[in-house]
Protein backbone atom coordinates (compact mmCIF):
# COMPACT_ATOMS: atom_id res chain seq x y z
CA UNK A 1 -186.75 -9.42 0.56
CA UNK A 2 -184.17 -10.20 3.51
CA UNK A 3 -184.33 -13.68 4.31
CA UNK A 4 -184.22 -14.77 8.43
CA UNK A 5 -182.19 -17.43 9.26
CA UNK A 6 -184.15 -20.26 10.03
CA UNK A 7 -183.73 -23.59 12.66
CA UNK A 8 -183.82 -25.70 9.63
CA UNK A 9 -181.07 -24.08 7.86
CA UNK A 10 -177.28 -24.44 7.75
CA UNK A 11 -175.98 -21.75 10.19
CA UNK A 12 -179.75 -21.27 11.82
CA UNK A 13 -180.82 -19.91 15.27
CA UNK A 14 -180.98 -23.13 16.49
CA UNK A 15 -177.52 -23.90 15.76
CA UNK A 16 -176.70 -20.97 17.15
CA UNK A 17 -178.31 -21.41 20.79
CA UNK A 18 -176.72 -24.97 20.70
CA UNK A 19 -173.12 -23.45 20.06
CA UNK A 20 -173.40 -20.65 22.51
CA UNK A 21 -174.73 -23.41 24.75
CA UNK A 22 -172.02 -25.51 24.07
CA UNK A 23 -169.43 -23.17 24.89
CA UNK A 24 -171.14 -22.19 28.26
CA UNK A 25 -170.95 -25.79 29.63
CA UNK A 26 -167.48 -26.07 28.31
CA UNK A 27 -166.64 -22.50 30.30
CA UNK A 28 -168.43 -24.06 33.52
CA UNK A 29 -166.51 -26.99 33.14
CA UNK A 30 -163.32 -25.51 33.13
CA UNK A 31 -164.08 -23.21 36.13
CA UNK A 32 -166.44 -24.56 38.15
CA UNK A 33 -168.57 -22.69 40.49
CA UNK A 34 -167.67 -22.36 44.04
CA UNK A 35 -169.45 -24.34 46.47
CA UNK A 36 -170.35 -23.91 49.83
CA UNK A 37 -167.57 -23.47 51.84
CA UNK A 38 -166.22 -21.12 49.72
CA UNK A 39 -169.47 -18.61 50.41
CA UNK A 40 -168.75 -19.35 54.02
CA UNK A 41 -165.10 -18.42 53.72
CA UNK A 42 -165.88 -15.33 52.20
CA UNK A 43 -168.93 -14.02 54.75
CA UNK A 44 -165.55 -14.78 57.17
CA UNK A 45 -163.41 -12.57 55.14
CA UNK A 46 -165.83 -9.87 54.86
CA UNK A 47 -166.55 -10.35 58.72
CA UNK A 48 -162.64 -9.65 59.30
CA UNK A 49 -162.42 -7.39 57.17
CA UNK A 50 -164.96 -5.16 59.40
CA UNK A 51 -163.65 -6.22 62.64
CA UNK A 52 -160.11 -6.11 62.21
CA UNK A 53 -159.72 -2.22 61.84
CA UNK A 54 -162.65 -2.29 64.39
CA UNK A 55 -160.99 -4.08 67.40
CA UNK A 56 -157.18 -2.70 65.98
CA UNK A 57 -159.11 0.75 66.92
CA UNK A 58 -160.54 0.40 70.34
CA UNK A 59 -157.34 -1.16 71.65
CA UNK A 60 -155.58 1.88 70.43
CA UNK A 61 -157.91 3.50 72.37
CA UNK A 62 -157.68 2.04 75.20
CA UNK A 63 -153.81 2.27 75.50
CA UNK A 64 -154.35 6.51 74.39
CA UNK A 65 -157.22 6.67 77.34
CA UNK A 66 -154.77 5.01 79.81
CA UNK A 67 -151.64 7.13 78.47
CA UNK A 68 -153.14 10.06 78.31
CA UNK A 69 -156.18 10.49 80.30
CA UNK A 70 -158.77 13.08 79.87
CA UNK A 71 -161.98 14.24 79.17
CA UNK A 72 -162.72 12.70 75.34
CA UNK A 73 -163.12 8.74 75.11
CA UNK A 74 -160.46 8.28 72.40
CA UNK A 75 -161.77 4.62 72.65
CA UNK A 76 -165.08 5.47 71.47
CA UNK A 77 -163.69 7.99 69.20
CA UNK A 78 -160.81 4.96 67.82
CA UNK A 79 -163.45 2.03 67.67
CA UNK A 80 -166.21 3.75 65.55
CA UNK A 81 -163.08 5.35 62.94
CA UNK A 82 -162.02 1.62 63.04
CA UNK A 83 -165.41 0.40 62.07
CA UNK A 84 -166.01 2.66 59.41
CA UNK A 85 -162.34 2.02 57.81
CA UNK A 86 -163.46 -1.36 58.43
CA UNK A 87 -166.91 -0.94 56.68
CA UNK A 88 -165.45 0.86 53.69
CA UNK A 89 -162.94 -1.70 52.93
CA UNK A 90 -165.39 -4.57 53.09
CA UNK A 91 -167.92 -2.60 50.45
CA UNK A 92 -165.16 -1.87 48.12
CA UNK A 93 -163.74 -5.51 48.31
CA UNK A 94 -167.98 -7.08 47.67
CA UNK A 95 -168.16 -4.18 44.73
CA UNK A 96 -165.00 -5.35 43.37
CA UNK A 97 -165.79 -9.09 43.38
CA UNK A 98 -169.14 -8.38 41.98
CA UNK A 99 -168.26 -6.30 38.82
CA UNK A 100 -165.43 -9.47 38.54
CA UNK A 101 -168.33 -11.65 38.81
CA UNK A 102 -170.62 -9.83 36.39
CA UNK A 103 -167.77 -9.62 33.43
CA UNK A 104 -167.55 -13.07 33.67
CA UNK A 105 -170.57 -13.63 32.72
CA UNK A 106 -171.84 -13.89 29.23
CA UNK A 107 -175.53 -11.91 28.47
CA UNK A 108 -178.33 -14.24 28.43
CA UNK A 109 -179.69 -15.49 25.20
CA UNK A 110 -183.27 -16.34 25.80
């Protein structure tokens, strides 16, 4: 018969859940978690990241509609290309911080 490790024991569960513990609060120490302004810096990142390639997109526009009239809109055309570039590189960038996010972090030990 097997014998569990047990919270009273050298090497137990319970010194287990303090080390892993111990090490998590170290970790969080060392890098600590961004605070407010950071969350606001990024929504303003993601923000330009959409409306950059939007605006860059309807200006070209503009300056193709008043080079080169005619019957399309190439503004209309220009700004919604620009906002789905725009859209695209903003989803990648989130995905890409996320799955950084989630390798950071250790699975919970309940």
């Amino acid at each position: 018969m097997s014998k569990t490790p047990d919270a009273r024991e050298p090497g137990g569960a319970l010194s287990d859940k303090i080390g892993v513990k111990a090490a998590r609060k170290l970790r969080a120490r060392r890098d600590p978690t961004p605070g407010v302004w950071f969350g606001l810096g990024m929504m303003g990142l993601v923000g330009w990241s959409v409306a950059g390639p939007t605006l860059f997109g309807a200006a070209l526009g503009l300056w193709l509609d008043h080079r080169y009239p005619g019957s399309r809109s190439w503004t209309l055309a220009l700004l919604i290309a620009g906002l789905v570039v725009g859209c695209l590189s903003a989803w990648r960038w989130v995905a890409k911080e996320e799955r950084a996010m989630r390798d950071d972090q250790e699975p919970d030990d309940d």
